[in-house]
Protein backbone atom coordinates (compact mmCIF):
# COMPACT_ATOMS: atom_id res chain seq x y z
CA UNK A 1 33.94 -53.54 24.14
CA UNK A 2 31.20 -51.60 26.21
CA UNK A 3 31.58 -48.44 28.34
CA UNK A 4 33.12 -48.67 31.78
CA UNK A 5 30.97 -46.29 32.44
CA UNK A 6 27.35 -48.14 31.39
CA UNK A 7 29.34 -51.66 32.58
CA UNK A 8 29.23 -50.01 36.26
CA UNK A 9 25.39 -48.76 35.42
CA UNK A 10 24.76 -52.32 34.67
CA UNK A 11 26.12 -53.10 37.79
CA UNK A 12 24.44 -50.67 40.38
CA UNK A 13 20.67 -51.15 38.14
CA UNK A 14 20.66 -54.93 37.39
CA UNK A 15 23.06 -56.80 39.65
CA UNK A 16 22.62 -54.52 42.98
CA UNK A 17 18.63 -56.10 43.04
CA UNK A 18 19.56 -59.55 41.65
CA UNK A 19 22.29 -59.91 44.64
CA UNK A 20 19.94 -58.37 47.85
CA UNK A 21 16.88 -61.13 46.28
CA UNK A 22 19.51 -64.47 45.53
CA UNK A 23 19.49 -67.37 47.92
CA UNK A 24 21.92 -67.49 50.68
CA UNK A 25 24.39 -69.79 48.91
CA UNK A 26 24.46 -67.44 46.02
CA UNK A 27 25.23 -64.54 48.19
CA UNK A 28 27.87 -66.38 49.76
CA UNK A 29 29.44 -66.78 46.10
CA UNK A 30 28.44 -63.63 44.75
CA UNK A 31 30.14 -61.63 47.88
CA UNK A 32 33.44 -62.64 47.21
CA UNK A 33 33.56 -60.12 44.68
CA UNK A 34 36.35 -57.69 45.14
CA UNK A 35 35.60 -55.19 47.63
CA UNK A 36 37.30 -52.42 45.03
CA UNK A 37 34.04 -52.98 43.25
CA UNK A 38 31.45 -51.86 45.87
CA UNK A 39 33.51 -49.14 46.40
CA UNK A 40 32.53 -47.97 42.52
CA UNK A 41 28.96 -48.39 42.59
CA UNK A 42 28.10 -44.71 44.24
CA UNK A 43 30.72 -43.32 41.70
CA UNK A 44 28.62 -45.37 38.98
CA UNK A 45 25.45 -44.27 39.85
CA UNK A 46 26.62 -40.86 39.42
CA UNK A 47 28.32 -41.53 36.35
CA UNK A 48 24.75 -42.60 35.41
CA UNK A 49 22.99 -39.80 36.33
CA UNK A 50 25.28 -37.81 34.32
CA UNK A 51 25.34 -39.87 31.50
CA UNK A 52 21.27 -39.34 31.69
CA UNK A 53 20.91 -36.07 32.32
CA UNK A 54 23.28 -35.29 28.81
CA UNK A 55 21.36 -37.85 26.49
CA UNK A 56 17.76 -36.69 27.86
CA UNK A 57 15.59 -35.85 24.38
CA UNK A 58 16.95 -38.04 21.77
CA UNK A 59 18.86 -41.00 23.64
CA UNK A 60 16.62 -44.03 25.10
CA UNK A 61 17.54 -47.54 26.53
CA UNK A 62 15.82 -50.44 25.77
CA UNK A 63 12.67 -51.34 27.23
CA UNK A 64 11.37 -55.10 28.17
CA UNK A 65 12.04 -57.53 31.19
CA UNK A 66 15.14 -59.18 31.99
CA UNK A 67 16.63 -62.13 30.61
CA UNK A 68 16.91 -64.91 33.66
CA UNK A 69 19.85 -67.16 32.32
CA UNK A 70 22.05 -69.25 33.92
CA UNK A 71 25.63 -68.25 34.31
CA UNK A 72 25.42 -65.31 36.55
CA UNK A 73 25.52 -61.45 36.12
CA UNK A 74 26.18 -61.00 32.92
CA UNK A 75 23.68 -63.91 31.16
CA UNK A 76 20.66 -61.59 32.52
CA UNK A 77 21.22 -59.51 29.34
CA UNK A 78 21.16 -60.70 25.51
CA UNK A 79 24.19 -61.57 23.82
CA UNK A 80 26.74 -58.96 23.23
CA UNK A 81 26.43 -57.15 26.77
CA UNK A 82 24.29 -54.24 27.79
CA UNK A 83 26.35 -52.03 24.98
CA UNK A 84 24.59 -53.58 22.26
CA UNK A 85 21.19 -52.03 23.56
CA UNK A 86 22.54 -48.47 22.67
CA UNK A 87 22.83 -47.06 19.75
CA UNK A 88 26.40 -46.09 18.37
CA UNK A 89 24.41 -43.03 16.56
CA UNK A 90 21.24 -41.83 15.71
CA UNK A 91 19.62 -42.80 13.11
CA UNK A 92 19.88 -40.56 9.95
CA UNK A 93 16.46 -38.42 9.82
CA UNK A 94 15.81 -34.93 8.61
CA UNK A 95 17.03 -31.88 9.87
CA UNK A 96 13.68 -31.46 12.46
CA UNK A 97 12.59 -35.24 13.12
CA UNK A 98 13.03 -37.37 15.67
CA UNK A 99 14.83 -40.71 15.76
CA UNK A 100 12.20 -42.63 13.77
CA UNK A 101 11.51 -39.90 11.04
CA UNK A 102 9.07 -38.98 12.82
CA UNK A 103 8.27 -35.07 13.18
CA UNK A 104 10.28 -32.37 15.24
CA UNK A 105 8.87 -30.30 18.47
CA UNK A 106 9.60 -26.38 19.28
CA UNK A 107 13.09 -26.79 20.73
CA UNK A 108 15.17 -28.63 18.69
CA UNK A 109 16.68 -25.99 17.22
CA UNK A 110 15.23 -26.27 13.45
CA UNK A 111 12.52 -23.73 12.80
CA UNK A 112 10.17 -26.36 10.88
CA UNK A 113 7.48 -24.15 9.10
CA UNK A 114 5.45 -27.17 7.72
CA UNK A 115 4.55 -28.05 11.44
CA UNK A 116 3.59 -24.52 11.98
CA UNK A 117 6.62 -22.95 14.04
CA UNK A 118 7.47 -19.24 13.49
CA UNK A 119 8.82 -16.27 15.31
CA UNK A 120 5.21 -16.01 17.04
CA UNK A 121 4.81 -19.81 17.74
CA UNK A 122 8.28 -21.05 18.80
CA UNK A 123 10.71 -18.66 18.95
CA UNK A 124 13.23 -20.84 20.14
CA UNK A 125 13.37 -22.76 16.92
CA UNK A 126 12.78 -19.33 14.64
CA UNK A 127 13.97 -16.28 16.63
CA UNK A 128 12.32 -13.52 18.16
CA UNK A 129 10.08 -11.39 15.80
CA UNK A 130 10.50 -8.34 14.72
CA UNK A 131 8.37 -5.59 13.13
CA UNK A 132 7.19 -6.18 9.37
CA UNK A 133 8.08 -3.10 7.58
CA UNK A 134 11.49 -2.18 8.55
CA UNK A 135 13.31 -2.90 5.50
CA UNK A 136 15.10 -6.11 6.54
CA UNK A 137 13.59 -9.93 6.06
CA UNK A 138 14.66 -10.95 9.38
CA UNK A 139 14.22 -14.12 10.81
CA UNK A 140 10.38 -15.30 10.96
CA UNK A 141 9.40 -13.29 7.93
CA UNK A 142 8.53 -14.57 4.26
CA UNK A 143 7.20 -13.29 1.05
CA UNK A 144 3.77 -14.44 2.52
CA UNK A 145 4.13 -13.28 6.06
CA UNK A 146 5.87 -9.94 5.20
CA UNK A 147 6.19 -8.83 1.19
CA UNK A 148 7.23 -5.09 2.49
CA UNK A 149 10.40 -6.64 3.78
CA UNK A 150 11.08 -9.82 1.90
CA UNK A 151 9.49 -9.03 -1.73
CA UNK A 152 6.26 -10.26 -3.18
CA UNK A 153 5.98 -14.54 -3.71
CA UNK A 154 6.56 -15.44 -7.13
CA UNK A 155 3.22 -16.54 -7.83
CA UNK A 156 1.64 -13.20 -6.50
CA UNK A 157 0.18 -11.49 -9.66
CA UNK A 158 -0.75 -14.16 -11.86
CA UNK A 159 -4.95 -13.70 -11.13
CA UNK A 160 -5.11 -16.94 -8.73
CA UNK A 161 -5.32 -16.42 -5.25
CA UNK A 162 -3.19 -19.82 -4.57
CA UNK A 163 -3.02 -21.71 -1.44
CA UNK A 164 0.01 -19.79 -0.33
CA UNK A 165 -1.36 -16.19 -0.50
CA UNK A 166 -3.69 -14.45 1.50
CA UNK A 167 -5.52 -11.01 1.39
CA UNK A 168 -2.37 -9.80 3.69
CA UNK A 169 0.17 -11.35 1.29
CA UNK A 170 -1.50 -10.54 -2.13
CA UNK A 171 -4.51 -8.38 -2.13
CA UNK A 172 -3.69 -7.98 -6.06
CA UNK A 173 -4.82 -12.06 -6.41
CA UNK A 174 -6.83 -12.89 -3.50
CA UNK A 175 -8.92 -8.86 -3.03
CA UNK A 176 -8.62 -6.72 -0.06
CA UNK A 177 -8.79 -7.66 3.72
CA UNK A 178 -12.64 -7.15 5.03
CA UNK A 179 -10.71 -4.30 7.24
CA UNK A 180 -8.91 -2.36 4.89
CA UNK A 181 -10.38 0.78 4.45
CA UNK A 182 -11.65 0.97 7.83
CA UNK A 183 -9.55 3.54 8.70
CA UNK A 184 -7.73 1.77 11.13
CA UNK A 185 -3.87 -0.04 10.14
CA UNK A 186 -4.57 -3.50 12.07
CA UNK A 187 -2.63 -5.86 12.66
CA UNK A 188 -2.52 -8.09 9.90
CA UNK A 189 -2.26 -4.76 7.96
CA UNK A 190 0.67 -3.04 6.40
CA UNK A 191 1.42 -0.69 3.93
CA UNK A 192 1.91 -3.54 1.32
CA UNK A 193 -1.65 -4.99 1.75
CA UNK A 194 -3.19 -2.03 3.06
CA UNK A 195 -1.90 1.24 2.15
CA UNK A 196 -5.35 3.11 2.56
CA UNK A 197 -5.14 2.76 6.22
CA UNK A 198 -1.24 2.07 6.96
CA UNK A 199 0.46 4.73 4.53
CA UNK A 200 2.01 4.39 1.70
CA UNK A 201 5.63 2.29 2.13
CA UNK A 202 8.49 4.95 2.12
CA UNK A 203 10.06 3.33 -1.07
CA UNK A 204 7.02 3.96 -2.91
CA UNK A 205 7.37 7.33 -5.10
CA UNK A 206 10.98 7.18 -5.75
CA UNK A 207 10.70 5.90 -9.30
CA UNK A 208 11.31 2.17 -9.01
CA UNK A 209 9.10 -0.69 -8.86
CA UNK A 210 10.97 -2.28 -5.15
CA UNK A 211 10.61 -6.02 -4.44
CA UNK A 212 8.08 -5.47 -1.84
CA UNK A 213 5.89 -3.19 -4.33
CA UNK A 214 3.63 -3.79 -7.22
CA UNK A 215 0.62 -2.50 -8.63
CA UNK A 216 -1.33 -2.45 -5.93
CA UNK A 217 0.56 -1.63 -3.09
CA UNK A 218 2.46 1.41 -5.24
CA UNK A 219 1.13 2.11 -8.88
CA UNK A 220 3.05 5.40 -8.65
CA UNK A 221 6.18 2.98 -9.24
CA UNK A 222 4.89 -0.15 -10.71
CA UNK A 223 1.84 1.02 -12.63
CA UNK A 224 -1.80 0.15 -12.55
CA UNK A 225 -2.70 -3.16 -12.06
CA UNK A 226 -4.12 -4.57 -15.64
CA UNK A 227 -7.64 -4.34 -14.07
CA UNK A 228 -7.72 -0.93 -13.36
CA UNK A 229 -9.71 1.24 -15.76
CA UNK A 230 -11.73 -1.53 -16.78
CA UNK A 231 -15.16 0.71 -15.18
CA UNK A 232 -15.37 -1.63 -12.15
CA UNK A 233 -14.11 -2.04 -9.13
CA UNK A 234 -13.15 -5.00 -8.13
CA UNK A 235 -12.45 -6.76 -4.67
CA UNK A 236 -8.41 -6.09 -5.23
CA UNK A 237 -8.99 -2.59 -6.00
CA UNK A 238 -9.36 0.48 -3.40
CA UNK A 239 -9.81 4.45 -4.24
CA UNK A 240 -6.11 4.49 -3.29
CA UNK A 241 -5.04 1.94 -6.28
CA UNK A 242 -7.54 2.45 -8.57
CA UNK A 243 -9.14 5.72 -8.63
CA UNK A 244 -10.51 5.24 -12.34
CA UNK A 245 -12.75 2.25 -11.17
CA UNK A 246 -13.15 3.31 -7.24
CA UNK A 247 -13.31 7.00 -7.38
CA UNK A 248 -11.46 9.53 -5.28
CA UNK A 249 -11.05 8.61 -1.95
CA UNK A 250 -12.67 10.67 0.72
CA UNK A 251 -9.43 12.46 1.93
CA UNK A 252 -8.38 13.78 -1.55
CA UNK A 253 -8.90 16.88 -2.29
CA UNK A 254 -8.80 18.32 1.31
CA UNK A 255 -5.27 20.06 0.70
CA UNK A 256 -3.14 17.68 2.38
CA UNK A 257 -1.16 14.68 0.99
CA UNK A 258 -2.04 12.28 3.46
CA UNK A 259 0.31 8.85 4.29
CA UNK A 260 -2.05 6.92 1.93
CA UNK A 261 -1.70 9.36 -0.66
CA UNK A 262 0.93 10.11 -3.29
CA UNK A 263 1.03 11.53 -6.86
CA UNK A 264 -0.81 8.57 -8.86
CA UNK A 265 -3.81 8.48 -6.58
CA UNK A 266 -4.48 11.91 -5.98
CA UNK A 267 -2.15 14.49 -7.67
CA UNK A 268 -4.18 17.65 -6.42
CA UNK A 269 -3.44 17.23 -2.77
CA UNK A 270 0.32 15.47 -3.46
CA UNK A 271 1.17 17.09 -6.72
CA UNK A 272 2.18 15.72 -10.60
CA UNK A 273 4.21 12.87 -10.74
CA UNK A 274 7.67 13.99 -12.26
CA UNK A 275 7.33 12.53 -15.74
CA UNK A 276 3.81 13.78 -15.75
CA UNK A 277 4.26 16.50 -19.16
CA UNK A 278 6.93 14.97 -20.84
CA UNK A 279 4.55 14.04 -23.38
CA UNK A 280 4.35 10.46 -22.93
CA UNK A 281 2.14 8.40 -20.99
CA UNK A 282 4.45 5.99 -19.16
CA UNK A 283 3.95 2.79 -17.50
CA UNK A 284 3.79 4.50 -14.51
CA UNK A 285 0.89 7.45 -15.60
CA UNK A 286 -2.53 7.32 -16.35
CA UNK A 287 -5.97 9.58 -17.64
CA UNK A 288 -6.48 9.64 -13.68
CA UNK A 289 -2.86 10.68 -12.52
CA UNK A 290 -1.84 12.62 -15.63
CA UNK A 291 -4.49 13.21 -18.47
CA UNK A 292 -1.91 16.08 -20.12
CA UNK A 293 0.34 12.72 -21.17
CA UNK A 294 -2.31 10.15 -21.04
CA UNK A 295 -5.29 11.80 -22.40
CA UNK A 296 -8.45 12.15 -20.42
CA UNK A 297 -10.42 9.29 -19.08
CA UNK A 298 -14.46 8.68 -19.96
CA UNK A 299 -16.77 10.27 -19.00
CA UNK A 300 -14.75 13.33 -18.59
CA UNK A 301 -16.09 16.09 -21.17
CA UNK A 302 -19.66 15.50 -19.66
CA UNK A 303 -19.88 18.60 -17.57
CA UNK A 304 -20.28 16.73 -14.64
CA UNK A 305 -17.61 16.79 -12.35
CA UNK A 306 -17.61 13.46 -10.32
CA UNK A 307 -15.43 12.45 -7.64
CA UNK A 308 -16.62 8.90 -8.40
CA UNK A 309 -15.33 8.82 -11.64
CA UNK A 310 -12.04 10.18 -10.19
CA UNK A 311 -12.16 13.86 -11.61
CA UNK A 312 -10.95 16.90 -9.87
CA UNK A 313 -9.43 20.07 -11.63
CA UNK A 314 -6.16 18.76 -11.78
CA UNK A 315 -7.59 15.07 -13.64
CA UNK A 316 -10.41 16.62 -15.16
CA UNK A 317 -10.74 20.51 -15.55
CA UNK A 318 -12.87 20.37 -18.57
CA UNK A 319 -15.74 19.71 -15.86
CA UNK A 320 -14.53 20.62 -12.77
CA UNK A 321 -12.75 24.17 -13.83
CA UNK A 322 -9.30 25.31 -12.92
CA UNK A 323 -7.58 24.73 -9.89
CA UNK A 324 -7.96 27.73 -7.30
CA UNK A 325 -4.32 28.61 -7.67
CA UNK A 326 -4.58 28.51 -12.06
CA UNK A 327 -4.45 31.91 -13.00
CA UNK A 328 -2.16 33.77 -10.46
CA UNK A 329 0.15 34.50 -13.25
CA UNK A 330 2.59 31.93 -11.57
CA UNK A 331 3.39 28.23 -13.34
CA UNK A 332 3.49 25.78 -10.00
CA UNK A 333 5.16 22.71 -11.78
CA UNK A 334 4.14 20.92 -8.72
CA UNK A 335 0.40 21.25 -9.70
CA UNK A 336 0.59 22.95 -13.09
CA UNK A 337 1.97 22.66 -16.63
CA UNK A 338 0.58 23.33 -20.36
CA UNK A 339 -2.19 21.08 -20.11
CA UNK A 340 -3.63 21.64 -16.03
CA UNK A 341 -2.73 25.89 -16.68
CA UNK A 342 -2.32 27.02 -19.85
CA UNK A 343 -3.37 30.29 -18.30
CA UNK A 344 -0.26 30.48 -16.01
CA UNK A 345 2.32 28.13 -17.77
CA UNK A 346 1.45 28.80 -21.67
CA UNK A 347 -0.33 26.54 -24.56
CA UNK A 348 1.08 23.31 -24.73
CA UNK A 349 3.39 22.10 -28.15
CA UNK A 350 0.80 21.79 -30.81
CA UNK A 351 -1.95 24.10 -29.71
CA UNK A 352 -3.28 26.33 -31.87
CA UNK A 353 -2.88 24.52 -35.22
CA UNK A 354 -6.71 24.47 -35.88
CA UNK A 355 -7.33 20.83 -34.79
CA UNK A 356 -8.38 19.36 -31.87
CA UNK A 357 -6.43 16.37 -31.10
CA UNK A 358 -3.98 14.03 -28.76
CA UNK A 359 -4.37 15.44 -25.17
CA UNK A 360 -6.21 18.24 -25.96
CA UNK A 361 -9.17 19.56 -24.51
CA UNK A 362 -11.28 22.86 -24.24
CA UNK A 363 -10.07 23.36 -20.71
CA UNK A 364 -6.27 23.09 -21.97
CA UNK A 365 -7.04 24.22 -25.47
CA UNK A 366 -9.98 26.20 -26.56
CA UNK A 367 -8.24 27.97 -29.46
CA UNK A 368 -8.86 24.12 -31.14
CA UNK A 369 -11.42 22.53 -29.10
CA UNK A 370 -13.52 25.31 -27.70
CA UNK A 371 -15.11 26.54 -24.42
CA UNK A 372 -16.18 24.41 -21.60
CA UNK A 373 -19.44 25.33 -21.46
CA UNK A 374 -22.27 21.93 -21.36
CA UNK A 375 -25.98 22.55 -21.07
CA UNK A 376 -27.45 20.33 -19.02
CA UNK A 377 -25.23 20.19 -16.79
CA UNK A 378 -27.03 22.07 -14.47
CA UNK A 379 -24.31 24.72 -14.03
CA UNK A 380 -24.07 28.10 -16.11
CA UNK A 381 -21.13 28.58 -17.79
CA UNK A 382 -21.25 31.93 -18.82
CA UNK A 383 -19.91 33.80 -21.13
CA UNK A 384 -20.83 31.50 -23.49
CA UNK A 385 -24.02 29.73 -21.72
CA UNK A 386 -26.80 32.12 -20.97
CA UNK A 387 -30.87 31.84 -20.85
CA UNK A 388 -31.09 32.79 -23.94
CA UNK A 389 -29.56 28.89 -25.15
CA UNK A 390 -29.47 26.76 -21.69
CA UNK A 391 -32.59 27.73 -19.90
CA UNK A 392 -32.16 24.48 -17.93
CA UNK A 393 -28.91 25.56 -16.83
CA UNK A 394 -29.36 29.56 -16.43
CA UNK A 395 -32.81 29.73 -15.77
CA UNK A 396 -35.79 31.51 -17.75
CA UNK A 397 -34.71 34.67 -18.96
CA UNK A 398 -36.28 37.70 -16.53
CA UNK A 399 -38.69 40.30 -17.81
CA UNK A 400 -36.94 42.96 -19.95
CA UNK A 401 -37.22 46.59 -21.30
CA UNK A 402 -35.24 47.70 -24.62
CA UNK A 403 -33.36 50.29 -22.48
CA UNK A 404 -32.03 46.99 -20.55
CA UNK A 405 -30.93 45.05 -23.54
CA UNK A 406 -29.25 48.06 -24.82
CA UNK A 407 -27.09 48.38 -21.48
CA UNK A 408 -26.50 45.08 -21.48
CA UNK A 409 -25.08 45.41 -25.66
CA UNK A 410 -23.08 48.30 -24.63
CA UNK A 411 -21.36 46.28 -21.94
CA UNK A 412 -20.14 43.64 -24.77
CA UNK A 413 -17.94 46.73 -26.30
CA UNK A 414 -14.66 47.82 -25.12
CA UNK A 415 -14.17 51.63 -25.97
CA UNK A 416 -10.71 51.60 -24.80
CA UNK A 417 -10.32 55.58 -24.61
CA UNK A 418 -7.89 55.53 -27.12
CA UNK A 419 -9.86 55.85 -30.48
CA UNK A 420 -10.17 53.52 -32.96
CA UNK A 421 -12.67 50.79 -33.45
CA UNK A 422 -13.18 49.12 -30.54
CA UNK A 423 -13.04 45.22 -29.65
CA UNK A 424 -16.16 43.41 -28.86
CA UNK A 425 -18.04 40.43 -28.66
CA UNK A 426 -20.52 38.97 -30.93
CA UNK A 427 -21.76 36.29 -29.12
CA UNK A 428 -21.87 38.67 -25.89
CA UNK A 429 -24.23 40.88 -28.10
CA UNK A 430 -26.27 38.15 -29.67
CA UNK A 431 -27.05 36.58 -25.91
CA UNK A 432 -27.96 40.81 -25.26
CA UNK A 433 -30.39 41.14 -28.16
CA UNK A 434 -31.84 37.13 -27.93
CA UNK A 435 -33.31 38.23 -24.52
CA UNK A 436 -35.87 40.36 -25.96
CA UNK A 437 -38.58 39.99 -27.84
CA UNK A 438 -40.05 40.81 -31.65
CA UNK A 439 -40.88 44.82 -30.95
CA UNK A 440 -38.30 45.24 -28.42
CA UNK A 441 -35.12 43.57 -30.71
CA UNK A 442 -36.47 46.49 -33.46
CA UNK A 443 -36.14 49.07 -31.42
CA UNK A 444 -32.41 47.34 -29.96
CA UNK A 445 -31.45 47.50 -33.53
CA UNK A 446 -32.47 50.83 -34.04
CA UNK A 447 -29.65 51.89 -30.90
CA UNK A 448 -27.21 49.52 -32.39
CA UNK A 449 -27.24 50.10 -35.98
CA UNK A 450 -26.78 54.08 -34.84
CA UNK A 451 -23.33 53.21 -32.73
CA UNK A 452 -21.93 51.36 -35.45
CA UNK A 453 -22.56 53.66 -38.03
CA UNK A 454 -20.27 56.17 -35.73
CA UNK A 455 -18.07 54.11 -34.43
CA UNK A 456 -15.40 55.92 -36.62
CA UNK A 457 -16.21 59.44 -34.84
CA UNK A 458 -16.71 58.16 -31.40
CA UNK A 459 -14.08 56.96 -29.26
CA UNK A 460 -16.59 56.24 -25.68
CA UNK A 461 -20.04 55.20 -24.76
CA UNK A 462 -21.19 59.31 -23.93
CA UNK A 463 -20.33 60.23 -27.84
CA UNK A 464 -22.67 57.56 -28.98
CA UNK A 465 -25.17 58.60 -26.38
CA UNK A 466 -25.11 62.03 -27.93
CA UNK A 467 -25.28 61.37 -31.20
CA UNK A 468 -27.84 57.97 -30.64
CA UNK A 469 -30.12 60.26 -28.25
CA UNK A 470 -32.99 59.52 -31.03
CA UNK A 471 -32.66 56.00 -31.42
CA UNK A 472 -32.29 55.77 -27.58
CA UNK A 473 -35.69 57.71 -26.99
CA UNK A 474 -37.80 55.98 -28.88
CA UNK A 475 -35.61 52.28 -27.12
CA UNK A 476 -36.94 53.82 -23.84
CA UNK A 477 -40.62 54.38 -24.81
CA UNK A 478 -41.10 50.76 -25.81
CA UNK A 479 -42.78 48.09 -24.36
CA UNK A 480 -41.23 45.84 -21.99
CA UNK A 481 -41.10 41.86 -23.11
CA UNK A 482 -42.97 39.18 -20.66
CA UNK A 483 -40.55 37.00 -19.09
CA UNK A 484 -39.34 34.14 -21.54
CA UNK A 485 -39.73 35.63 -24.42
């Protein structure tokens, strides 16, 4: 049976209208109704309006005209009463559609993110947003709206830039955001997709490769992405990533580690990695971040130091010397170990045996690979680089008298004081004498040949003087050489 309820709606809607418009005969019939019932229809109607007011979204009554049938009030409705227009229940449908299948709307409770609801767009449905980066996948966030939080997609990674990623989800597929690197963290930046203007995420540098990281949000955990060090850089690689292919960043090297900065990208301003000189290049290490374990990447060994080829004296001393602080007689393991200080923390295992190999180099071994010291490189690297071989680099070699040359010899020989032949330097002589020219090297060897002959008698540069004075006269009576000679 129907409602009392929707049998007393029937009443007030249909019946009331049919009853005031009926001939006068049919009133007379149709008042004898019991006078109980009248005195229902206001608490009917209301019964109605309640019964509206709750079923106001999904519920609906039927729609079309009114049966006209004989045999009164209740033949103006199909058979089976006005019940068997209403639905026992809704139809079954997904959770966000509406009776018919047909799609849900913002406010019915199911957050449907194929019809474009989210925290920003109907936060009814998905709750209220919250900042992307604070460690929690809350409500409204996804792999592709927030990685820092939720984790990287599955798909992110693989080389295609799917339909599902972006530049903010996966800068490693799809390349960098046209603003990153602008200097500015907007909005649709974070330190996920954009770490050289949002900083670094505070996971990265703590030895493991998070959810939210990967290679090119945090290489210092995760490693270099496998296009990094391939000599180009490419739309998904930055200065902060990649320094191999992009080149130092601006900022490094200015004695501060910035927020986009940390040991893999630029380990003179944030210091070595921890496993940077155990000896083994891990996943995690590279010629840019540690060339001690990893060896040193191309073209370092040029003499040219470039910051576009990510050298500095910690990557690349061999060009760009020692660090400021390498030689204070104090081993920094922050910034220093065998291989960026030999001078302050010792040789490194293995130097010294005669061959140049591994990690080696002449800036942290010269005993097996020799100096530093590149002509052409238009820098003079004395002691070894001189006018006499690298004009290009030292200049032309300045007029000069045999007196001079001699001067310049005796400064090549350490006396001591304490007798004793003394220690000296060949080379240091041969750049001397190689500055002078035909008549003037005779008479240098005239001076020379004296002082080593009594070398055995005397112990300082007045003895040989003395005994020399000869030698030395006829040195300061020659001519002087013209310049490049």
């Amino acid at each position: 049976m129907g409602s009392p309820v929707l049998f007393w709606a029937k009443l007030a809607i249909v019946g009331a209208p049919r009853l005031l418009s009926a001939p006068a005969s049919e009133k007379t019939m149709r008042v004898r109704l019991p006078l109980a019932l009248l005195f229902r229809l206001p608490l009917a109607l209301l019964f109605l309006s309640l019964t509206l007011l709750a079923g106001c979204g999904r519920s609906f009554l039927p729609a079309g005209p009114a049966v006209e049938r004989d045999g009164g009030f209740d033949s103006s409705f199909p058979d089976g009463g006005f019940d068997s227009h209403i639905p026992d229940a809704m139809p079954e449908s997904g959770p966000d559609t509406g009776p018919d299948g047909s799609p849900g709307f913002c406010g019915d409770l199911s957050c449907d993110g194929s019809a474009g609801e989210n925290c920003s767009t109907c936060a009814v449905d998905c709750g209220s947003c919250t900042a992307c980066g604070d460690g929690a996948c809350n409500m409204g966030e996804t792999c592709s709206s927030c990685p820092g939080d939720c984790g990287l997609c599955a798909s992110c990674g693989d080389g295609t830039c799917n339909s599902s990623e972006t530049c903010g989800s996966c800068p490693a597929d799809c390349g960098i955001c046209d603003t990153c690197g602008d200097g500015t963290c907007s909005a649709g930046e974070n330190c996920t997709s954009c770490a050289d203007d949002c900083g670094i995420c505070d996971t990265c540098g703590n030895g493991t490769c998070n959810p939210g990281e990967d290679c090119f949000s945090c290489s210092a955990d995760c490693g270099r992405c496998v296009t990094c060090g391939d000599g180009t850089c490419s739309t998904s690689e930055t200065c902060g990533t990649c320094p191999e292919d992009c080149g130092l960043c601006v900022r490094c090297g200015d004695g501060t580690c910035s927020a986009s900065e940390n040991c893999s990208s630029c380990a003179v301003d944030c210091g070595l990695c921890d496993r940077c000189g155990d000896g083994t290049c891990s996943a995690t290490e590279t010629c840019s971040s540690c060339p001690g374990d990893c060896g040193h990447c191309d073209p370092c060994g040029d003499g040219f130091c470039r910051a576009s080829d990510a050298e500095d004296c910690l990557t690349c001393a061999s060009d760009c010397g020692a660090c400021p602080a390498c030689g204070d007689g104090t081993c920094n393991p922050s910034t220093e170990n065998c291989s960026t200080c030999p001078a302050d923390c010792g040789i490194c295992v293995g130097c010294g045996d005669g061959r140049c190999r591994g990690t080696e180099d002449c800036a942290s071994c010269a005993r097996d690979c020799g100096v530093c010291s590149v002509c052409g490189n238009m820098r003079c690297e004395p002691p070894y680089e001189s006018c006499t071989n690298c004009r290009s680099d030292c200049g032309v070699c300045p007029s000069t008298s045999c007196i001079q040359i001699v001067t310049c010899t005796f400064g090549c020989i350490d006396f001591g004081g304490g007798g004793g032949i003394p220690n000296f330097s060949i080379s240091c002589i041969g750049d001397c004498i190689a500055m002078g020219c035909a008549d003037i090297r005779f008479f240098v060897d005239q001076v020379v040949n004296c002082a080593v002959a009594h070398l055995g008698e005397c112990s300082d540069l007045p003895c040989i003087q003395r005994v020399c004075s000869s030698e030395i006269a006829a040195c300061l009576g020659a001519p002087r050489c013209p310049p490049g000679t």
